[in-house]
C-alpha atoms as a PDB file:
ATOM      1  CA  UNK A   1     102.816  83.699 165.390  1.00  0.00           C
ATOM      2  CA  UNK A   2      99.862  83.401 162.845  1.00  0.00           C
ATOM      3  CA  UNK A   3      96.275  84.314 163.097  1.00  0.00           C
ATOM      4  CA  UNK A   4      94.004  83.229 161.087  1.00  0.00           C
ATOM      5  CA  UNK A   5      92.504  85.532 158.391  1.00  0.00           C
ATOM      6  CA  UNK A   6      89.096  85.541 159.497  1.00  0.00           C
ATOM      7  CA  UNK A   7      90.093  87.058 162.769  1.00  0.00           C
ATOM      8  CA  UNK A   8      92.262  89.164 161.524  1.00  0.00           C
ATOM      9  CA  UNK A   9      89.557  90.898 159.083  1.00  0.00           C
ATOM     10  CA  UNK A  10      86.931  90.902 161.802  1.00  0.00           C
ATOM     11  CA  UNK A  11      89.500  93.301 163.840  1.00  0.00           C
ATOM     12  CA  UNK A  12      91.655  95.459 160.915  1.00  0.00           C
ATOM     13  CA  UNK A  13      88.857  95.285 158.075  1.00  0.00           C
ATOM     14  CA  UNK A  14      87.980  98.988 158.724  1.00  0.00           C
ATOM     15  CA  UNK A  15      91.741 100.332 159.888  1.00  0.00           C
ATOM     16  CA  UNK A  16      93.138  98.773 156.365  1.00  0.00           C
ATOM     17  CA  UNK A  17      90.311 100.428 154.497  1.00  0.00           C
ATOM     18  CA  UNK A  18      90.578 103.692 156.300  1.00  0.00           C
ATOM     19  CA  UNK A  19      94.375 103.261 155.663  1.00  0.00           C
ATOM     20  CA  UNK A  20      94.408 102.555 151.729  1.00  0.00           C
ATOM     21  CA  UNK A  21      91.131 104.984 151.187  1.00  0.00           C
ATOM     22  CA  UNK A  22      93.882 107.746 152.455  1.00  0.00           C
ATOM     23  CA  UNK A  23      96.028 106.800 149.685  1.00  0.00           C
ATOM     24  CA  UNK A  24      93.542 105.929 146.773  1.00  0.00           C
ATOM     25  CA  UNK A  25      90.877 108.270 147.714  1.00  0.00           C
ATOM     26  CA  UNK A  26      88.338 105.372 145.942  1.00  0.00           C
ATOM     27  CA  UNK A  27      86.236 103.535 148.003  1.00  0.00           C
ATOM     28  CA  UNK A  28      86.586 100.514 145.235  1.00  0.00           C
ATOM     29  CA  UNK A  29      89.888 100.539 145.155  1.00  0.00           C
ATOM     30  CA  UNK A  30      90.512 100.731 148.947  1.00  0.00           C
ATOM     31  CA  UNK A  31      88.236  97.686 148.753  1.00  0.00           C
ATOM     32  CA  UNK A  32      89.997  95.772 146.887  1.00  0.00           C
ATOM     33  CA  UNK A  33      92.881  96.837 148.615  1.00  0.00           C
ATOM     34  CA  UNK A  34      91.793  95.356 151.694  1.00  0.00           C
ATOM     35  CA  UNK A  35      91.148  91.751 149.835  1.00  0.00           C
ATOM     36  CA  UNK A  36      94.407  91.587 147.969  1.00  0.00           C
ATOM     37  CA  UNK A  37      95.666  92.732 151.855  1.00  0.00           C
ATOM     38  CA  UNK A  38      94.509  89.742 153.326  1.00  0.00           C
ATOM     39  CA  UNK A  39      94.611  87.237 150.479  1.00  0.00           C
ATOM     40  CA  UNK A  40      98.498  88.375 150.453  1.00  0.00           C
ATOM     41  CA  UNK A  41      98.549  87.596 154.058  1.00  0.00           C
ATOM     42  CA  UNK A  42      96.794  83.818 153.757  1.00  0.00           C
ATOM     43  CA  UNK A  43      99.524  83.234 150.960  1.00  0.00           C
ATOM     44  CA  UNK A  44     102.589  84.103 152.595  1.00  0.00           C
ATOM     45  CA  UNK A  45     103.502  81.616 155.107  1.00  0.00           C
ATOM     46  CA  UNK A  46     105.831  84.164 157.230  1.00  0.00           C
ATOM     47  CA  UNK A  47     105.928  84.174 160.883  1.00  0.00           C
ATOM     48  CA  UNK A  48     105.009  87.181 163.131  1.00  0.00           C
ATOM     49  CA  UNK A  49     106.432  88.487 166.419  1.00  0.00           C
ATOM     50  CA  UNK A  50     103.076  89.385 167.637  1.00  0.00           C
ATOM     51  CA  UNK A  51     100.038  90.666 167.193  1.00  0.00           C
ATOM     52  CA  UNK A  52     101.004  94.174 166.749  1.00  0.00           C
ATOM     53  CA  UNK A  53     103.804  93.156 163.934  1.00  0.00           C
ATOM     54  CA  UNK A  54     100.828  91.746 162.177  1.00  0.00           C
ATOM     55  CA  UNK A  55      98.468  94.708 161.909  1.00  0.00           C
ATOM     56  CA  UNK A  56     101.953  96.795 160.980  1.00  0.00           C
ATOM     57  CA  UNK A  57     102.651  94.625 158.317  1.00  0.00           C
ATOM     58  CA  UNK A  58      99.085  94.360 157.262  1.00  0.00           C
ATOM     59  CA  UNK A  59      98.808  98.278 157.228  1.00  0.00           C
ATOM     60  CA  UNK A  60     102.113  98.239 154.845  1.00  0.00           C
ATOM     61  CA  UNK A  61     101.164  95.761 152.610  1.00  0.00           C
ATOM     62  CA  UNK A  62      97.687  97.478 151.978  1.00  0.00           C
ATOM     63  CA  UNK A  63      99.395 101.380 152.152  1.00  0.00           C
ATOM     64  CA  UNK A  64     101.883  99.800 149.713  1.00  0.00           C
ATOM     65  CA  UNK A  65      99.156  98.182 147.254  1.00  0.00           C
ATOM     66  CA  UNK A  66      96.966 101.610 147.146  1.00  0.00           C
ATOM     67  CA  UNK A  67      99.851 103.379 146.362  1.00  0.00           C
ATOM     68  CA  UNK A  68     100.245 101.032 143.742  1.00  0.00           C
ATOM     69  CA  UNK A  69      96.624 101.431 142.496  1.00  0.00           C
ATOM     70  CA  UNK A  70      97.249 105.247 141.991  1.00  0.00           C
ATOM     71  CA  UNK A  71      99.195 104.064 139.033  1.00  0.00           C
ATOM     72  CA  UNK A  72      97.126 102.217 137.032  1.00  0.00           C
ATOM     73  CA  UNK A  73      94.935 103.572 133.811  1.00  0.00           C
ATOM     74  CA  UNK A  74      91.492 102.130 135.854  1.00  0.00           C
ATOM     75  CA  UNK A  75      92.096 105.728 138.705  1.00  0.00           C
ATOM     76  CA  UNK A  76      89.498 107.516 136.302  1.00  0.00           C
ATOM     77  CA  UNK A  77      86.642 106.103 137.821  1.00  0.00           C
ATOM     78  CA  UNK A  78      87.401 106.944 141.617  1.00  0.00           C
ATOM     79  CA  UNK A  79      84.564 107.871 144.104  1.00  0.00           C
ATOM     80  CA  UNK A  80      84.924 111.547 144.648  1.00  0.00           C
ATOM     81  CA  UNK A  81      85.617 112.315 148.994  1.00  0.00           C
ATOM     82  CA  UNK A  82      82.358 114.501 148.572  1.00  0.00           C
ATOM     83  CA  UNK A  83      80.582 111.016 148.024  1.00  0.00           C
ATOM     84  CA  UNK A  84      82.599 109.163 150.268  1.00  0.00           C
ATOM     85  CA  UNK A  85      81.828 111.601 152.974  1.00  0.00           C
ATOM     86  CA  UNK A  86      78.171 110.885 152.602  1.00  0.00           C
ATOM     87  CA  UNK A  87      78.531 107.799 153.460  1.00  0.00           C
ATOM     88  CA  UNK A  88      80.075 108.358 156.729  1.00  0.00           C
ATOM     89  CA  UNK A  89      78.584 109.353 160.380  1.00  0.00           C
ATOM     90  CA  UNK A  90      80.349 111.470 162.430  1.00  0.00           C
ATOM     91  CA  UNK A  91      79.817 112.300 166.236  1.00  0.00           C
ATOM     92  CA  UNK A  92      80.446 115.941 165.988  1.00  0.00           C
ATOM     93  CA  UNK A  93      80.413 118.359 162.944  1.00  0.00           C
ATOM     94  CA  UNK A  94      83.721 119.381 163.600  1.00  0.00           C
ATOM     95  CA  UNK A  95      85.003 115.683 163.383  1.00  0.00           C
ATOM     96  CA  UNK A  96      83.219 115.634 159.913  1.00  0.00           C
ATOM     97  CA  UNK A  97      85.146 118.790 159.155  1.00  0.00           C
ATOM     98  CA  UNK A  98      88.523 118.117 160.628  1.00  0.00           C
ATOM     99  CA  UNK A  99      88.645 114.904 158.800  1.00  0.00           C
ATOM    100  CA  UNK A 100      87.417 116.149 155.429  1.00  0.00           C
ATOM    101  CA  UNK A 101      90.521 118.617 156.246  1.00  0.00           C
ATOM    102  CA  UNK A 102      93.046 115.770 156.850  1.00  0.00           C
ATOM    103  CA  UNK A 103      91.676 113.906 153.258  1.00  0.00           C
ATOM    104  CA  UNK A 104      93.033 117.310 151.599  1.00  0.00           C
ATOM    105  CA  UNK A 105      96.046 117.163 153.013  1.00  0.00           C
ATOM    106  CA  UNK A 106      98.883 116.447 150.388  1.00  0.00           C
ATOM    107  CA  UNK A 107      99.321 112.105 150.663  1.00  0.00           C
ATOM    108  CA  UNK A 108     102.622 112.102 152.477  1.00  0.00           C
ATOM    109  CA  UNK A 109     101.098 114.309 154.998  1.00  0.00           C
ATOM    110  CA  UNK A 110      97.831 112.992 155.289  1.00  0.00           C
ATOM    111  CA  UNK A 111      99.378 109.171 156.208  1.00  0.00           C
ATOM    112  CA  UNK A 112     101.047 109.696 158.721  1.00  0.00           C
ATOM    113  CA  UNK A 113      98.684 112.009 160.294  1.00  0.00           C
ATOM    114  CA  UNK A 114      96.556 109.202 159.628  1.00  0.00           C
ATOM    115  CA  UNK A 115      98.393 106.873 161.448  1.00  0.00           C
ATOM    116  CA  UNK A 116      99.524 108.593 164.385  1.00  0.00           C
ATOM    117  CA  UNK A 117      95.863 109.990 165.105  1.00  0.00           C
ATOM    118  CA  UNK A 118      93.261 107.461 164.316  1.00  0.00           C
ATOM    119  CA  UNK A 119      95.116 104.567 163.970  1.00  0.00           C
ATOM    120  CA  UNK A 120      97.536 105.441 167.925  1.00  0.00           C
ATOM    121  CA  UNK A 121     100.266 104.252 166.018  1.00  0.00           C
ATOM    122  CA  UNK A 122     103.939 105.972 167.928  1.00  0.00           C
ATOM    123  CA  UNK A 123     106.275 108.022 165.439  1.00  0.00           C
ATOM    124  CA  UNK A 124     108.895 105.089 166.328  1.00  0.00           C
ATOM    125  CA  UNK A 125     106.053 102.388 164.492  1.00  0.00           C
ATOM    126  CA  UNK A 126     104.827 104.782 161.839  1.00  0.00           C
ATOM    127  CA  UNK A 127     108.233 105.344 160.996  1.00  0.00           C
ATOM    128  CA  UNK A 128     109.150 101.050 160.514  1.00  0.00           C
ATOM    129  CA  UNK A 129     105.661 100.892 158.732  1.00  0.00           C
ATOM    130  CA  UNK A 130     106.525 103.453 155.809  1.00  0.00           C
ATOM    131  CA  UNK A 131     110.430 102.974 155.583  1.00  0.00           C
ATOM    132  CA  UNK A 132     111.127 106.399 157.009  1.00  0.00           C
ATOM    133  CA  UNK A 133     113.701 107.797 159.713  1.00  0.00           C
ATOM    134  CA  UNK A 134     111.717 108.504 163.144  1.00  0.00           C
ATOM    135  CA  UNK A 135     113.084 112.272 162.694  1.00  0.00           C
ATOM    136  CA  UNK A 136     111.532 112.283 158.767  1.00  0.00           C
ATOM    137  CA  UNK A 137     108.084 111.179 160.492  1.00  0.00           C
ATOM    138  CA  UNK A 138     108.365 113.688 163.057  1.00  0.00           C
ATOM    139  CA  UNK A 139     109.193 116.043 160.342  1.00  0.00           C
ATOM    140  CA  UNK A 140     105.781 115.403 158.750  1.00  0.00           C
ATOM    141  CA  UNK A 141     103.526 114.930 161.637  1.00  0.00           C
ATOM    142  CA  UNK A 142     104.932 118.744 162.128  1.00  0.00           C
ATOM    143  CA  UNK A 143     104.480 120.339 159.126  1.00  0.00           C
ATOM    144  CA  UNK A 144     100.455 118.552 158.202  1.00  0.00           C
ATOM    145  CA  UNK A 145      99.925 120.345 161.651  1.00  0.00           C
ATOM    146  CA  UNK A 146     100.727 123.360 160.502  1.00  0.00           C
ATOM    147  CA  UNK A 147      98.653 123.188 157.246  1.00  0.00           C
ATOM    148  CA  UNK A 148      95.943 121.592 158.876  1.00  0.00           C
ATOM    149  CA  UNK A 149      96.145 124.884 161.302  1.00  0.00           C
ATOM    150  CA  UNK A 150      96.234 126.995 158.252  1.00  0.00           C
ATOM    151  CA  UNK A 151      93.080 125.189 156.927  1.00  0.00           C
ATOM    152  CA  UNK A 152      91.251 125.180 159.744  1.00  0.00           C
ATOM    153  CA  UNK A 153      91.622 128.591 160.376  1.00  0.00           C
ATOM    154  CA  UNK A 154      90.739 130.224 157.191  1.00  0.00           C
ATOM    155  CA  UNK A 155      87.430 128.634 157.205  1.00  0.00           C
ATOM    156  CA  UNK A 156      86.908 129.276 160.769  1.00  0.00           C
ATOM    157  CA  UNK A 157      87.423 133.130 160.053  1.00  0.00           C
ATOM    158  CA  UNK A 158      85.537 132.768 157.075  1.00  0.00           C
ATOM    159  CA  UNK A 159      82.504 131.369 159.234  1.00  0.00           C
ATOM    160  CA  UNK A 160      82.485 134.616 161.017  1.00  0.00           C
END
């Protein structure tokens, strides 16, 4: 199965970004992120399952690719999440604050948390997309709870 990359931007555009922006933490880089994403996609020639092994393997390529971006010599000129926040609407003010929580959260944490929340992904699929064990996932998911718990709650008692 192949889609063609037009489509496929107009649907995953803003999951792949949200995806590699977790990783980089630079709104450039997450950009072009997102290109090389899809221009590695028009390139390779393989054939897909279905539609959901696509956005998988688009969400690995692009986590992959930000991860490599964290090691070049350009990270010193990364958008801070304070200015990356402004640019962003949020419903609530506790959305706004949960997921300015969640970007804190160390990386291997804050990805699959990413993926399992706002992205629906299962623990089964997050664990194929990142290469881990379902139980290492699960493992993860677990313990980002707890310091997103811990986080939350200091600054809710220190609201009071």
């Amino acid at each position: 199965m192949r889609q063609s990359v037009q489509e496929l931007m107009e649907r995953y555009q803003n999951n792949l970004f949200a995806a590699a922006f977790n990783v980089c933490k630079s709104r450039e880089d997450a950009e072009d992120v997102v290109q090389d994403t899809f221009l590695q996609y028009h390139m390779n020639k393989k054939q897909f399952e279905n539609e959901q092994h696509i956005r998988a393997w688009l969400i690995r390529v692009a986590i992959n690719k930000a991860k490599n971006c964290n090691h070049t010599f350009w990270r010193k000129n990364k958008l801070s999440l304070e200015d990356y926040m402004e640019t962003l609407t949020f419903e609530t003010s506790e959305s706004e604050n949960l997921f300015e929580t969640v970007m804190k959260l160390p990386e291997k944490y804050r990805i699959v948390i990413h993926l399992f929340y706002y992205e629906d992904y299962a623990i089964r699929e997050i664990a194929e997309i990142l290469h881990l064990s379902e139980s290492n996932v699960k493992v993860r998911l677990s313990r980002g709870r707890v310091l997103l718990k811990q986080s939350l709650k200091e600054e809710w008692e220190d609201d009071e």
